[in-house]
Protein backbone atom coordinates (compact mmCIF):
# COMPACT_ATOMS: atom_id res chain seq x y z
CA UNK A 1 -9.64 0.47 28.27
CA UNK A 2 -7.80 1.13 25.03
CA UNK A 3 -4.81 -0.46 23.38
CA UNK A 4 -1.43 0.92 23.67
CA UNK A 5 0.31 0.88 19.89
CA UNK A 6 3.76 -0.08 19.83
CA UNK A 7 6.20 -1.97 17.66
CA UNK A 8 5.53 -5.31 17.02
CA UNK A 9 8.24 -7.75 18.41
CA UNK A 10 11.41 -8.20 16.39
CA UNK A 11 11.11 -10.81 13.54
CA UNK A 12 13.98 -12.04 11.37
CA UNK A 13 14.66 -10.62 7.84
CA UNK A 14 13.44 -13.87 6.36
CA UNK A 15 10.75 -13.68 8.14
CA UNK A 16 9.40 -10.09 7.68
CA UNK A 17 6.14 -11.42 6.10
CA UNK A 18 4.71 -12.84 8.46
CA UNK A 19 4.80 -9.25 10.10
CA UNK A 20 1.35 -8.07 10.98
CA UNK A 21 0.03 -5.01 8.86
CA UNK A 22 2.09 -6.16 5.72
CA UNK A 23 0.04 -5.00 3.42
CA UNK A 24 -1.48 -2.01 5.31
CA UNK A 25 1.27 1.34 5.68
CA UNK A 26 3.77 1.70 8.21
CA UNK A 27 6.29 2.57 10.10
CA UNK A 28 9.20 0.49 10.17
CA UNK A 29 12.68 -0.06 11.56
CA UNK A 30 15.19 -2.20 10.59
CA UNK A 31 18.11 -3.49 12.95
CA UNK A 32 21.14 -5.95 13.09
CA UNK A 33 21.58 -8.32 16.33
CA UNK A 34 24.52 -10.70 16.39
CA UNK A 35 22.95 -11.94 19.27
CA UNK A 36 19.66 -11.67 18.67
CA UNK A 37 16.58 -8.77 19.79
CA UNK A 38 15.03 -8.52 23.15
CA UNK A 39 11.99 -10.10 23.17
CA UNK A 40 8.83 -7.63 23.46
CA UNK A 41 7.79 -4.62 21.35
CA UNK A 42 10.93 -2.88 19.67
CA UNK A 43 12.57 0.06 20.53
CA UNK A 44 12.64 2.48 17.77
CA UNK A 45 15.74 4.36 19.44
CA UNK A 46 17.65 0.87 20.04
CA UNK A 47 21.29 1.77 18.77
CA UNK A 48 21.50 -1.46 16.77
CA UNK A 49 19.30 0.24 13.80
CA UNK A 50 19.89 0.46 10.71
CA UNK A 51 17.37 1.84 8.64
CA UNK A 52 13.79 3.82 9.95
CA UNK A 53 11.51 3.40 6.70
CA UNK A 54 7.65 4.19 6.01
CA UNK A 55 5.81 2.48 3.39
CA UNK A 56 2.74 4.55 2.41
CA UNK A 57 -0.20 3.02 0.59
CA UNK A 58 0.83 -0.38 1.78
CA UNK A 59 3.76 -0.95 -0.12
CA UNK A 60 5.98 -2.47 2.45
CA UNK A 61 7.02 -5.98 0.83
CA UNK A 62 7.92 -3.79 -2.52
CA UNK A 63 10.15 -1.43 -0.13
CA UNK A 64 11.81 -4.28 2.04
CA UNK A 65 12.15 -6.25 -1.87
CA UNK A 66 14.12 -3.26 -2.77
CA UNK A 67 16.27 -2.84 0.30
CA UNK A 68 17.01 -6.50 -0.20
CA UNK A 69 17.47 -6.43 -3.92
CA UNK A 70 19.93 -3.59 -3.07
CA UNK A 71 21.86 -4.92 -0.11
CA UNK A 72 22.15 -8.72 -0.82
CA UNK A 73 22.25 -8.88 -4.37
CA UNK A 74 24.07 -5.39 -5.63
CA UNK A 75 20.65 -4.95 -7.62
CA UNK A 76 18.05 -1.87 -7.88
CA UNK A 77 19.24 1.75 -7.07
CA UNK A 78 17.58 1.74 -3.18
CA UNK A 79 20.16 3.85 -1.54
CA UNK A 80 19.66 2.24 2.27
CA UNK A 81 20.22 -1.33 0.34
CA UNK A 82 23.37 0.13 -1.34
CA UNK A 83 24.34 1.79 1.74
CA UNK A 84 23.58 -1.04 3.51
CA UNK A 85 25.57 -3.46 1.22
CA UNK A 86 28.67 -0.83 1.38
CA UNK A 87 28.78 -1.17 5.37
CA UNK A 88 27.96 -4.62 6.19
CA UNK A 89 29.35 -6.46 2.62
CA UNK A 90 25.72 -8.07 2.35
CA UNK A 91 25.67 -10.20 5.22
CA UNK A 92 21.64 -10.59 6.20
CA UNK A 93 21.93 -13.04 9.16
CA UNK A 94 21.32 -10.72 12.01
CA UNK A 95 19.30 -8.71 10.10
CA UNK A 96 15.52 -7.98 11.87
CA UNK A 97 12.57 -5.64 11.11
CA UNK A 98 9.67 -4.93 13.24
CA UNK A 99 6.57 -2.47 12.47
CA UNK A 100 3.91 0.47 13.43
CA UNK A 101 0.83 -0.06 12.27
CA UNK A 102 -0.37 3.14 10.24
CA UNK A 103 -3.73 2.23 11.28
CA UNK A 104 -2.88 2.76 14.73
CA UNK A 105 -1.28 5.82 14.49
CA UNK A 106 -4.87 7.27 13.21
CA UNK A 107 -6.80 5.79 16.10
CA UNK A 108 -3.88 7.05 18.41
CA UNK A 109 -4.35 10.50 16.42
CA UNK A 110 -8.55 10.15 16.80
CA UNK A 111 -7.89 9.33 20.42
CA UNK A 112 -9.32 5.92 20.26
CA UNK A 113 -6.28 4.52 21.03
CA UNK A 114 -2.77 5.23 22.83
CA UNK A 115 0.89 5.81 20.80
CA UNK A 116 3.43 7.45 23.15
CA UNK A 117 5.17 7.80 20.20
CA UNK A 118 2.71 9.81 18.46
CA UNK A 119 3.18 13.65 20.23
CA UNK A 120 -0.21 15.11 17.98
CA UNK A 121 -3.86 14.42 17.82
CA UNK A 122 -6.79 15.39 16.32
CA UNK A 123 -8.47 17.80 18.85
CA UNK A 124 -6.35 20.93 17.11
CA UNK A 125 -7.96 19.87 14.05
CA UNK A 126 -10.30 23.10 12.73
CA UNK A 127 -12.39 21.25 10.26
CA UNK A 128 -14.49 17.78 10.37
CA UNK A 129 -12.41 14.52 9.98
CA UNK A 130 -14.33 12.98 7.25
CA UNK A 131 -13.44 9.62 5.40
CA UNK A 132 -11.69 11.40 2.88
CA UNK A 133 -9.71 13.09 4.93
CA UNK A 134 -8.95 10.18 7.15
CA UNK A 135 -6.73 8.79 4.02
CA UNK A 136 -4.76 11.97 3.48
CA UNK A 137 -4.41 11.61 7.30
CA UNK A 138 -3.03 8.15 7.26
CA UNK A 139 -0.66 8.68 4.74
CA UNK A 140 0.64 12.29 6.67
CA UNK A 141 0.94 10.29 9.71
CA UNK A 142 3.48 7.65 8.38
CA UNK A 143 5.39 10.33 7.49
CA UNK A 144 5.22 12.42 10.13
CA UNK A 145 6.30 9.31 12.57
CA UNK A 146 9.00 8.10 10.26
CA UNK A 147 10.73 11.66 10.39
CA UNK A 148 9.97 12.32 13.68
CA UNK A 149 11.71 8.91 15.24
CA UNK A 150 14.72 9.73 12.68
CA UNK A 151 15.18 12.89 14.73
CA UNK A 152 14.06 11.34 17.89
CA UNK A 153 17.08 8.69 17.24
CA UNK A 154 19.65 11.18 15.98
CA UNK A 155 19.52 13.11 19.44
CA UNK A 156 19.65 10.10 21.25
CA UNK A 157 23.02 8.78 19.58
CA UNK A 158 24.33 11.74 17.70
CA UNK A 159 23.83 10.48 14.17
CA UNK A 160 20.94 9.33 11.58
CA UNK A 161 20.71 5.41 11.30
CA UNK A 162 23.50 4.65 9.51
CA UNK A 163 21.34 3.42 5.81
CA UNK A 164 19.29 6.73 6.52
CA UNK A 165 21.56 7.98 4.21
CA UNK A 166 19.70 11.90 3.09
């Protein structure tokens, strides 16, 4: 039986490192909740977004530092942070951030495991996956998936997230 990939749960701003995959690329969405996220896997079309992000090459701490760095402390030139900052003056308390692992979406893509998210796999590929490739893959993928659930929430609610500014 194989392993559906999802979201993880919800976990508070201050939290966010304790996040599974930290250090590994992905997908990631960022949301307020005055009252708090249901519990479970997140929704990446739940209206209370904020921000859909991708962190290639593993670089998600540096890209939530600079989101913060911009939004909390009117430092750095990260335009979600500054957008962020604009619309909500700062305030981080019901601020939360969950993640797709980017090493999920390839076994999703491979087949070895499931992403309902994911609409492509590797069966149309014409050539042999090799290693190599498997890295240009991974990196395609987060981007792919961040793009596509941009456009996947814009027709659900009429608009981009509101800090997914271009």
């Amino acid at each position: 039986m194989s392993l559906e990939i999802c979201f993880s749960p919800w976990v508070e701003w201050a939290n966010r490192n304790s996040l599974p995959d930290k250090r590994m690329p992905v997908v990631y969405l960022i949301a307020r909740f005055e009252q708090g996220p249901s519990p479970g896997s997140a929704d990446p079309l739940e209206k209370n977004i904020v921000y859909i992000g991708q962190s290639s090459a593993g670089r998600f701490q540096g890209r939530c530092r600079a989101f913060e760095n911009a939004a909390f402390r009117n430092k750095g030139k990260n335009r979600a942070g500054k957008r962020y900052r604009q619309l909500f003056d700062g305030n981080s308390s019901p601020l939360y951030v969950s993640v797709l692992s980017g090493k999920g979406l390839v076994k999703a893509f491979l087949g070895l495991e499931v992403c309902p998210l994911l609409d492509i796999n590797g069966s149309s590929a014409k050539v042999d996956i090799t290693d190599k490739l498997l890295g240009e893959i991974d990196d395609l993928l987060i981007k792919y998936m961040e793009r596509r659930l941009i456009l996947l929430y814009s027709l659900a609610h009429g608009y981009r997230p509101v800090c997914n500014v271009d």
